[in-house]
PDB file of N, CA and C in Angstrom:
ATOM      1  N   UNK A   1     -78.909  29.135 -12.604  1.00  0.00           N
ATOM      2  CA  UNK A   1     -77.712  29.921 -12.818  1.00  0.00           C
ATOM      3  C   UNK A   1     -77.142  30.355 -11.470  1.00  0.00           C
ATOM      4  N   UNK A   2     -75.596  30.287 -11.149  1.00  0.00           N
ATOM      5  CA  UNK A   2     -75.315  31.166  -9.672  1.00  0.00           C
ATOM      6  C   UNK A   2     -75.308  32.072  -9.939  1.00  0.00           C
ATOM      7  N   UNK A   3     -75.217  32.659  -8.287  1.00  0.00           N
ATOM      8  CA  UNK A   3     -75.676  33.885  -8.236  1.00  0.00           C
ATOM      9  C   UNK A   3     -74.213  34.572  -8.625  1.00  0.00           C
ATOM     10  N   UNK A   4     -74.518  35.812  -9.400  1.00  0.00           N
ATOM     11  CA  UNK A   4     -73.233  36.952  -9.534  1.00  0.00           C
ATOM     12  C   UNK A   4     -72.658  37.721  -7.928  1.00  0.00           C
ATOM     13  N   UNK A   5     -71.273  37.167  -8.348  1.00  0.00           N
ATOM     14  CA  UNK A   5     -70.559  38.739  -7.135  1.00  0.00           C
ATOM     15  C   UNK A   5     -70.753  39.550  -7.093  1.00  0.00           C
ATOM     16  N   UNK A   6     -71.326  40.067  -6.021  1.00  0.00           N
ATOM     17  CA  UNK A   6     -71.191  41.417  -5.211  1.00  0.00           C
ATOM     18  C   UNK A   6     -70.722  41.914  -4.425  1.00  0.00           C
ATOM     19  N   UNK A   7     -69.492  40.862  -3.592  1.00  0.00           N
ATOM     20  CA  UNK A   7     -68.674  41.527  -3.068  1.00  0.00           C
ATOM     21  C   UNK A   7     -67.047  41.401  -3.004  1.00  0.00           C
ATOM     22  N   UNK A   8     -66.964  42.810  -3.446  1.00  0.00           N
ATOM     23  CA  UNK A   8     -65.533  43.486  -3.834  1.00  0.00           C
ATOM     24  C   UNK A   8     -64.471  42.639  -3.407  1.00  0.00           C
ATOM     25  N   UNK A   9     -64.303  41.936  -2.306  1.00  0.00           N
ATOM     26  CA  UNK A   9     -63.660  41.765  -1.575  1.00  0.00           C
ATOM     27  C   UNK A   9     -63.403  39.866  -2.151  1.00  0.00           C
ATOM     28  N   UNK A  10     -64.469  39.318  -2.659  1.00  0.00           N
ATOM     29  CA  UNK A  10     -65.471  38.107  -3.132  1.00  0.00           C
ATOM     30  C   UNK A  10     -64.619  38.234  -4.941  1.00  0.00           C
ATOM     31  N   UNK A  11     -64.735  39.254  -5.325  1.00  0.00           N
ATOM     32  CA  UNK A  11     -64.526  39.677  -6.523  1.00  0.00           C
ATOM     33  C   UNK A  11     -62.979  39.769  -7.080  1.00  0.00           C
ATOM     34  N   UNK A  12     -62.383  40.590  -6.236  1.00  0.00           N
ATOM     35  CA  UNK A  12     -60.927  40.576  -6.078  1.00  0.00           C
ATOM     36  C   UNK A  12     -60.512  39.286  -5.805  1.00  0.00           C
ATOM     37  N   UNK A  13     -60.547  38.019  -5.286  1.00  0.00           N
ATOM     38  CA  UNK A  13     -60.038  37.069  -4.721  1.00  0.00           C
ATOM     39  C   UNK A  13     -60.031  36.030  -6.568  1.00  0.00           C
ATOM     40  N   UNK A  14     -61.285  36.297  -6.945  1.00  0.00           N
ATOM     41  CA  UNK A  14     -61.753  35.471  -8.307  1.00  0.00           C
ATOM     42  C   UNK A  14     -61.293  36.159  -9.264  1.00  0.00           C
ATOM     43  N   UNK A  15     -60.394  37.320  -9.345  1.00  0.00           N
ATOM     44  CA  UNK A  15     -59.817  37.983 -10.583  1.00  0.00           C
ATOM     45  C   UNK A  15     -58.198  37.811  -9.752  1.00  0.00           C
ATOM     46  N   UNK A  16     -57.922  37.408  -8.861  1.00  0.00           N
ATOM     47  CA  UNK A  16     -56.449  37.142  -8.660  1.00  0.00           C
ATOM     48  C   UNK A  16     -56.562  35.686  -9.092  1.00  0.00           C
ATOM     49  N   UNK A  17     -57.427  35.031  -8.656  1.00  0.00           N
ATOM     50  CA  UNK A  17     -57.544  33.077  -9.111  1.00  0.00           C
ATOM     51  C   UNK A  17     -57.331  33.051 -11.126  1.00  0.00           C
ATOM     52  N   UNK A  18     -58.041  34.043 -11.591  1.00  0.00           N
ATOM     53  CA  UNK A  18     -58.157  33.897 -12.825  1.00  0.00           C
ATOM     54  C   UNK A  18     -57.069  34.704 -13.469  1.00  0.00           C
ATOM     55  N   UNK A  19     -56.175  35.539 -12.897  1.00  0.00           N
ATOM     56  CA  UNK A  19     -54.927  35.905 -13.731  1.00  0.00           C
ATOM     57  C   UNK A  19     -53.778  35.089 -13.195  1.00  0.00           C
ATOM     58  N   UNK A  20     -53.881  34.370 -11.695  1.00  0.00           N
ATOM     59  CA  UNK A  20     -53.000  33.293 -11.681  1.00  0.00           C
ATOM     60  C   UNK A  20     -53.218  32.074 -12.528  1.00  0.00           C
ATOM     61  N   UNK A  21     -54.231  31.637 -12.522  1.00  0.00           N
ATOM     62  CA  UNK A  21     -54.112  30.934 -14.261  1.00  0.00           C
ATOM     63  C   UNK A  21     -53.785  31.086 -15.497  1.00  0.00           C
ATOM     64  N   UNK A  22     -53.647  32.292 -15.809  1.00  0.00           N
ATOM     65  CA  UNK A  22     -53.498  32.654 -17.015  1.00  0.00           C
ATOM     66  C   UNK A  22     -51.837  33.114 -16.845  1.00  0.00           C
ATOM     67  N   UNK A  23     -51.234  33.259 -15.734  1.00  0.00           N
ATOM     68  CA  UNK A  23     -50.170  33.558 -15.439  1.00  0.00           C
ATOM     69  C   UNK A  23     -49.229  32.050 -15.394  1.00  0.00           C
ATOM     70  N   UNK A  24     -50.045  31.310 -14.750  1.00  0.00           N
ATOM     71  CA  UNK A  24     -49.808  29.628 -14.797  1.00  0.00           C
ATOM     72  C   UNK A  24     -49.305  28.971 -16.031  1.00  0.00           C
ATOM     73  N   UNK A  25     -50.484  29.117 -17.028  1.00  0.00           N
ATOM     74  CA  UNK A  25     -50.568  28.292 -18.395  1.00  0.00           C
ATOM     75  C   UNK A  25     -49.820  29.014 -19.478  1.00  0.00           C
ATOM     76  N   UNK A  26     -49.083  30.467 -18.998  1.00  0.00           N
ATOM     77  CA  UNK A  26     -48.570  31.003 -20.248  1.00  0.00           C
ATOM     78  C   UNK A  26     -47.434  31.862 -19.327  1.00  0.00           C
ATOM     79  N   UNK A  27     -46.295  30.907 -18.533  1.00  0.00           N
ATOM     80  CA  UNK A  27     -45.290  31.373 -17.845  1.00  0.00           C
ATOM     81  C   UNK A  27     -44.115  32.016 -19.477  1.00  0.00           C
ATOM     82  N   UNK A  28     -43.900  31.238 -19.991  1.00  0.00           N
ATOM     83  CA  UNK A  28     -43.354  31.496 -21.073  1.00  0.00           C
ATOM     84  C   UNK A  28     -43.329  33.338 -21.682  1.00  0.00           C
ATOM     85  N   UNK A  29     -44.813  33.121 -22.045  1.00  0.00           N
ATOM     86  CA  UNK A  29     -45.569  34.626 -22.472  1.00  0.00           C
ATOM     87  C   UNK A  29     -45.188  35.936 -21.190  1.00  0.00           C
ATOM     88  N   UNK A  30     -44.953  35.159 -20.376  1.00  0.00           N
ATOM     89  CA  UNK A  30     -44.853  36.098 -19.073  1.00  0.00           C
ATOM     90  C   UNK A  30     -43.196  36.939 -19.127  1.00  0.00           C
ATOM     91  N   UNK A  31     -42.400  35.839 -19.311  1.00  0.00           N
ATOM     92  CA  UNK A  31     -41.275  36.375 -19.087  1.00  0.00           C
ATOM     93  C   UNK A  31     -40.845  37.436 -20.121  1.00  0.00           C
ATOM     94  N   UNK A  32     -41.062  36.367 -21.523  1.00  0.00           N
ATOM     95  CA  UNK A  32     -40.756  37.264 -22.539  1.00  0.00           C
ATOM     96  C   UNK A  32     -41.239  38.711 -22.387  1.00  0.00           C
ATOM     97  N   UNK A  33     -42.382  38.721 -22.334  1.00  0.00           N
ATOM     98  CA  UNK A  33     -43.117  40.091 -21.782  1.00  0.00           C
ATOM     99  C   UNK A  33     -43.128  40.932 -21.066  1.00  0.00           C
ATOM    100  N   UNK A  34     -42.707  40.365 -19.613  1.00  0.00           N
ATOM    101  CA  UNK A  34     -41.476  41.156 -19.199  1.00  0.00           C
ATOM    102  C   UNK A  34     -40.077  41.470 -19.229  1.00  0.00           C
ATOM    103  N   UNK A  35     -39.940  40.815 -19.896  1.00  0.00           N
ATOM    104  CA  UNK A  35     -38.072  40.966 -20.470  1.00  0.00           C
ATOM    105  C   UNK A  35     -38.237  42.211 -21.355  1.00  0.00           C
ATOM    106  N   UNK A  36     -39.407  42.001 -22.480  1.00  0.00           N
ATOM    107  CA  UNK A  36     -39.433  42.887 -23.546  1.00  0.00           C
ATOM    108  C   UNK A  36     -40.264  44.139 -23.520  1.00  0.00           C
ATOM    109  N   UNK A  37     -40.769  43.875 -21.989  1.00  0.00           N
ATOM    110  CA  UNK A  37     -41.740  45.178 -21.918  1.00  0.00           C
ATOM    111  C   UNK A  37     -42.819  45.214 -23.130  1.00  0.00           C
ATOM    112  N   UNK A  38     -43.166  44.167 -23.338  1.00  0.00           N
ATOM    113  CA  UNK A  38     -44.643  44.000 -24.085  1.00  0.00           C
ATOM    114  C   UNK A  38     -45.710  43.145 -23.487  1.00  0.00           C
ATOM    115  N   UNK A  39     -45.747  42.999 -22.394  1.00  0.00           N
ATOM    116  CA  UNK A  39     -46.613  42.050 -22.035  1.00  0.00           C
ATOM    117  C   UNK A  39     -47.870  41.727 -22.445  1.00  0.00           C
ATOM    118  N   UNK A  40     -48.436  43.113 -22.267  1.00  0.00           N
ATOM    119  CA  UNK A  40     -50.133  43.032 -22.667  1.00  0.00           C
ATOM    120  C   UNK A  40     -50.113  42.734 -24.045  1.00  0.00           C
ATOM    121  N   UNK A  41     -49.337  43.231 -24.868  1.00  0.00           N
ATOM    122  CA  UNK A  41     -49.385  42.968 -26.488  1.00  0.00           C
ATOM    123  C   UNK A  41     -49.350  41.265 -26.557  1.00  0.00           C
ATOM    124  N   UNK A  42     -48.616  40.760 -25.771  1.00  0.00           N
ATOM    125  CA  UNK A  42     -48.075  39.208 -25.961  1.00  0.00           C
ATOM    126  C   UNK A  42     -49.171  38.153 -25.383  1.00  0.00           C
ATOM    127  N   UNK A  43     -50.050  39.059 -24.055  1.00  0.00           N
ATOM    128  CA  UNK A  43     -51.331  38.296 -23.475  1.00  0.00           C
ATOM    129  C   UNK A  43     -52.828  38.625 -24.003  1.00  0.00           C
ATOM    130  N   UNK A  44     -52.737  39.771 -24.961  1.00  0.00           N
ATOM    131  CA  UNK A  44     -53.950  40.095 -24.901  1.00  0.00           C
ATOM    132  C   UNK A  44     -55.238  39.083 -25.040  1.00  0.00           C
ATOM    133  N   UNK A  45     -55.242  38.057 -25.647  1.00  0.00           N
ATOM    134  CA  UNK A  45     -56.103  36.865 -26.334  1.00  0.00           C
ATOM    135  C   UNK A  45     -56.361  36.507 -24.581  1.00  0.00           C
ATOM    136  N   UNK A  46     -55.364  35.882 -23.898  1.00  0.00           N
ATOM    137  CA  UNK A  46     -55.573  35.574 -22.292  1.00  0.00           C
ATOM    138  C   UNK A  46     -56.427  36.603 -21.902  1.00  0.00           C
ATOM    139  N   UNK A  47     -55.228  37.804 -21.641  1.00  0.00           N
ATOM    140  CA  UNK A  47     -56.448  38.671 -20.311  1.00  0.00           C
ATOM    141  C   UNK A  47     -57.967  38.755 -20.704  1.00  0.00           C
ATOM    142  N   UNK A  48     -57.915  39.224 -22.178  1.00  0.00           N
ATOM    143  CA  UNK A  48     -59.486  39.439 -22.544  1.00  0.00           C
ATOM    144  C   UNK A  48     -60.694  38.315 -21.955  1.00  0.00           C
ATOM    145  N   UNK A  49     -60.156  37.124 -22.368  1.00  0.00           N
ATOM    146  CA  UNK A  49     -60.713  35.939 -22.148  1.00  0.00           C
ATOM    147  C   UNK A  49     -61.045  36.387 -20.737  1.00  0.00           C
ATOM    148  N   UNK A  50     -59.784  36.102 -19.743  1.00  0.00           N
ATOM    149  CA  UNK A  50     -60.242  35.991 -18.173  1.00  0.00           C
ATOM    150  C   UNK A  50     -61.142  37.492 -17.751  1.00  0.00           C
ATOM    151  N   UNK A  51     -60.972  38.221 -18.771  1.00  0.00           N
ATOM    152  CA  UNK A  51     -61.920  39.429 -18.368  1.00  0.00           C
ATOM    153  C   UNK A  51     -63.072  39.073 -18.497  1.00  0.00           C
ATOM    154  N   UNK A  52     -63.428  38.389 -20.050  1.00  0.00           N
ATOM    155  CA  UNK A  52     -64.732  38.160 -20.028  1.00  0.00           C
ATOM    156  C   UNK A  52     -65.720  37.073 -18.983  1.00  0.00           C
ATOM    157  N   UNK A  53     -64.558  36.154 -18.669  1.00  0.00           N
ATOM    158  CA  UNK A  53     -64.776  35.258 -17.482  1.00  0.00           C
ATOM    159  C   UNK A  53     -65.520  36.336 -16.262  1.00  0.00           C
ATOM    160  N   UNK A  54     -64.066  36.746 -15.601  1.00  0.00           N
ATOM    161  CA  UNK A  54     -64.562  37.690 -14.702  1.00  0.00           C
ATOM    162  C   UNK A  54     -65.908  38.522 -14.612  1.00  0.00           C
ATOM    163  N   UNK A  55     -66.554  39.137 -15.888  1.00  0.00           N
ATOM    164  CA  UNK A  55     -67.696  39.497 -15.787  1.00  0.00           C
ATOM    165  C   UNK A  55     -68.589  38.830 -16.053  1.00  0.00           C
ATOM    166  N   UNK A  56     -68.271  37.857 -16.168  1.00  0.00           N
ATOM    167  CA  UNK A  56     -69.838  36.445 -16.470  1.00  0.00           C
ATOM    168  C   UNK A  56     -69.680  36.275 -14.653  1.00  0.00           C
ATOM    169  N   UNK A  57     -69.145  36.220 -14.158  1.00  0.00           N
ATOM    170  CA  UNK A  57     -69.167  35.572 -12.695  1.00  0.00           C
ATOM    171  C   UNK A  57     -69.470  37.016 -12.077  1.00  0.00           C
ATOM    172  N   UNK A  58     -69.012  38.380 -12.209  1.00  0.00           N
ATOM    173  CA  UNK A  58     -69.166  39.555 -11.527  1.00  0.00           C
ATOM    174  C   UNK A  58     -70.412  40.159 -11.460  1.00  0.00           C
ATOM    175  N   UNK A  59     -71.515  40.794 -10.585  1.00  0.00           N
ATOM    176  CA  UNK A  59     -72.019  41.785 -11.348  1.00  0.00           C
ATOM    177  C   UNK A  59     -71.923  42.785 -11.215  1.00  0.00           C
ATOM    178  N   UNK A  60     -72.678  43.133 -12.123  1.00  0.00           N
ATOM    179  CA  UNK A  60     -71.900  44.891 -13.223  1.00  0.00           C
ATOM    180  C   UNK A  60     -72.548  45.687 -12.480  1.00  0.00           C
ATOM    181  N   UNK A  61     -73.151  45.490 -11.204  1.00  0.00           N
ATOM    182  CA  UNK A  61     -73.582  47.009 -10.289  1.00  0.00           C
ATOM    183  C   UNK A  61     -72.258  46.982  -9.639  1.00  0.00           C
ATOM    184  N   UNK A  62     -71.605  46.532  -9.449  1.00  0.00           N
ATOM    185  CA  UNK A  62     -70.008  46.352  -8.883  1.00  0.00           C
ATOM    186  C   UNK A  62     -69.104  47.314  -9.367  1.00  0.00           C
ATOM    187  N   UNK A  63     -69.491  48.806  -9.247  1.00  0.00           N
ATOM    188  CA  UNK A  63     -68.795  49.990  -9.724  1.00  0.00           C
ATOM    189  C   UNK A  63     -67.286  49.814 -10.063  1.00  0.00           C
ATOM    190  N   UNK A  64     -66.537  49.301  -9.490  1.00  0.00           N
ATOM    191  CA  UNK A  64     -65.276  48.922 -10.166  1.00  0.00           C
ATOM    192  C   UNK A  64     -64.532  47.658 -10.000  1.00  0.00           C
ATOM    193  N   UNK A  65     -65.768  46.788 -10.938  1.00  0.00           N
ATOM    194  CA  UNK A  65     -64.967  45.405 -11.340  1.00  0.00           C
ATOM    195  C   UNK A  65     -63.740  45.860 -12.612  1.00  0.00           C
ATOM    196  N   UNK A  66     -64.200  46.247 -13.304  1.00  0.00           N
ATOM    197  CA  UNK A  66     -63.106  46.468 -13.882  1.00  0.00           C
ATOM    198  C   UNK A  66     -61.248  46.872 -13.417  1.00  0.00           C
ATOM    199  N   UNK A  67     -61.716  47.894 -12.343  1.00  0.00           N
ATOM    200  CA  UNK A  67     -60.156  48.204 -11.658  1.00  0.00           C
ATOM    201  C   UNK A  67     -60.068  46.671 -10.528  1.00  0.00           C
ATOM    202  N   UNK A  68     -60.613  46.396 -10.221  1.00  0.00           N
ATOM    203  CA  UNK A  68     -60.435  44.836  -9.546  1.00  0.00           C
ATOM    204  C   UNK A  68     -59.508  43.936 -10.566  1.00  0.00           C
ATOM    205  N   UNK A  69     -59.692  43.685 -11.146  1.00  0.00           N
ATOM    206  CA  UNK A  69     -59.484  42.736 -12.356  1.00  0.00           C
ATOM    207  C   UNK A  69     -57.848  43.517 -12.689  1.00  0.00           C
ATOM    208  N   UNK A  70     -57.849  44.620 -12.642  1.00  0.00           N
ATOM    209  CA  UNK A  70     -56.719  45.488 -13.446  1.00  0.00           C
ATOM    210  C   UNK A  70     -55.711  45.142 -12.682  1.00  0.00           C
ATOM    211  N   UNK A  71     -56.319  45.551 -10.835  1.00  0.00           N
ATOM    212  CA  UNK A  71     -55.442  45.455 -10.186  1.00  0.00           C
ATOM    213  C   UNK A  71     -54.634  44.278 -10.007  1.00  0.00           C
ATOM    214  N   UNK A  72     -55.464  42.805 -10.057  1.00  0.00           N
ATOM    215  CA  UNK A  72     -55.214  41.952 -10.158  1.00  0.00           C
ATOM    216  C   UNK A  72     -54.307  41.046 -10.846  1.00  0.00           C
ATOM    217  N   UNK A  73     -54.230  41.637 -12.491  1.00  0.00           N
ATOM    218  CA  UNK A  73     -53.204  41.621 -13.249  1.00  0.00           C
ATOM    219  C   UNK A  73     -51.985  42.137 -12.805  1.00  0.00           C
ATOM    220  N   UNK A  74     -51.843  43.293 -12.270  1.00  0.00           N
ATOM    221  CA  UNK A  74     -50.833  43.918 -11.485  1.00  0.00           C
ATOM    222  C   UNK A  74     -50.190  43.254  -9.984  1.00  0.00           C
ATOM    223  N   UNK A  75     -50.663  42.840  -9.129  1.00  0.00           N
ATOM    224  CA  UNK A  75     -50.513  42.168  -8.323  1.00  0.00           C
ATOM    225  C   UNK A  75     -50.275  40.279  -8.368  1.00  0.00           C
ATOM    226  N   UNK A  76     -50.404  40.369  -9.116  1.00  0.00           N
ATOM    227  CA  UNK A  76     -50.358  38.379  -9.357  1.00  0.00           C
ATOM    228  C   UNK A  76     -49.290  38.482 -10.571  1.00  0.00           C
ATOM    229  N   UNK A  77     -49.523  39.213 -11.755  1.00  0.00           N
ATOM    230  CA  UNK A  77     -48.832  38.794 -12.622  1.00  0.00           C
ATOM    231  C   UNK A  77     -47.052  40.142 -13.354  1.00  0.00           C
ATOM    232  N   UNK A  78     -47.559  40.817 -12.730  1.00  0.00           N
ATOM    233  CA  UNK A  78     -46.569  42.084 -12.781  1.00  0.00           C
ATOM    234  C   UNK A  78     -45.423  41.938 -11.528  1.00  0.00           C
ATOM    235  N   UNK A  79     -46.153  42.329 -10.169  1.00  0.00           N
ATOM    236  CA  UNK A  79     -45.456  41.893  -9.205  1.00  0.00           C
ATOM    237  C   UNK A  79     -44.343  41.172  -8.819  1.00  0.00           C
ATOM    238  N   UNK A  80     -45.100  40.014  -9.315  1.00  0.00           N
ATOM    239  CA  UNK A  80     -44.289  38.382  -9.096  1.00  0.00           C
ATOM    240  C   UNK A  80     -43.524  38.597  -9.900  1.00  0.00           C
ATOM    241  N   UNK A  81     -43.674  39.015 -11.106  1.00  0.00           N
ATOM    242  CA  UNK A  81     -42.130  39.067 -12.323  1.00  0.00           C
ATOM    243  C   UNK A  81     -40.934  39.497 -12.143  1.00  0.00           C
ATOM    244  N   UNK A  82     -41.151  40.386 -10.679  1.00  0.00           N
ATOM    245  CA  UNK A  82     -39.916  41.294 -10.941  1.00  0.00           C
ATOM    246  C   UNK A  82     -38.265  40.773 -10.475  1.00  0.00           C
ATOM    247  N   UNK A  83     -38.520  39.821 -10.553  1.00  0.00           N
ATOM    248  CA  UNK A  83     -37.031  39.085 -10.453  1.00  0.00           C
ATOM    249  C   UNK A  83     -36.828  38.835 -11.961  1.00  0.00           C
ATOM    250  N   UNK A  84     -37.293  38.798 -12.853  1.00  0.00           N
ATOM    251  CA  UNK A  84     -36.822  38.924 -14.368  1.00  0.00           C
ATOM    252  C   UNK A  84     -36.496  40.008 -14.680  1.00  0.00           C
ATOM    253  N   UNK A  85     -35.590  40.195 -15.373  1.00  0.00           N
ATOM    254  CA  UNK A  85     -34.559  40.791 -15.895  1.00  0.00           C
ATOM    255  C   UNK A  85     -35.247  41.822 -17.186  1.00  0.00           C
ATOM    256  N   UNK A  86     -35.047  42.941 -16.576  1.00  0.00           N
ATOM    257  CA  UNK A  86     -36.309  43.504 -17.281  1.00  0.00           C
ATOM    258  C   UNK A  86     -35.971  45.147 -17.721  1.00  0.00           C
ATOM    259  N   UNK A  87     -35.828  46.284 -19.063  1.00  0.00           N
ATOM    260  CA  UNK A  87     -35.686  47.528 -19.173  1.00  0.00           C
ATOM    261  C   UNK A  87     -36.237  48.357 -18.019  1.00  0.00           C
ATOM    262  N   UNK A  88     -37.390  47.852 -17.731  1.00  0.00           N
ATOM    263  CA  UNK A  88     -38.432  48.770 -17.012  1.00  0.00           C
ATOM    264  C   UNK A  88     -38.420  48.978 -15.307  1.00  0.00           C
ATOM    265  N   UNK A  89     -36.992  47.951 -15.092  1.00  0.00           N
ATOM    266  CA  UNK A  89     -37.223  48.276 -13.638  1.00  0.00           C
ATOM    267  C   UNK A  89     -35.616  47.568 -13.184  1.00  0.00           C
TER     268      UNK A  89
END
């Protein structure tokens, strides 16, 4: 088995790789979602998935994989949107 991440830095890089995929394969889901300000409602089946990814590859002494991962969504897939045409901004 490889070895799990432990570093943050290691960790963050593999939760931006895995919401740019999921940002990749479901551009569609993206826009609408930001157009409509529902995103997470429209990805949830994705993010969960790449979450659960993320913690099969992370390990969980890694006090905040979780905000890694969050941030990550925010930075790769929020970010980049904001040239769509959107209520929220």
């Amino acid at each position: 088995m490889a070895r799990l991440v432990e570093n943050p830095d290691l960790a963050f890089r593999l939760a931006r790789a895995i919401i740019s995929d999921i940002a990749l394969y479901n551009q569609e889901k993206v826009r609408q979602g930001i157009k409509n300000d529902n995103i997470f409602e429209l990805l949830t089946d994705e993010l969960e998935e790449g979450r659960e990814h993320f913690h099969s590859r992370v390990s969980p002494e890694l006090s905040d994989r979780d905000h890694l991962y969050d941030r990550a969504i925010v930075d790769v897939m929020i970010k980049q949107a904001g040239k769509i045409e959107s209520p929220i901004w």
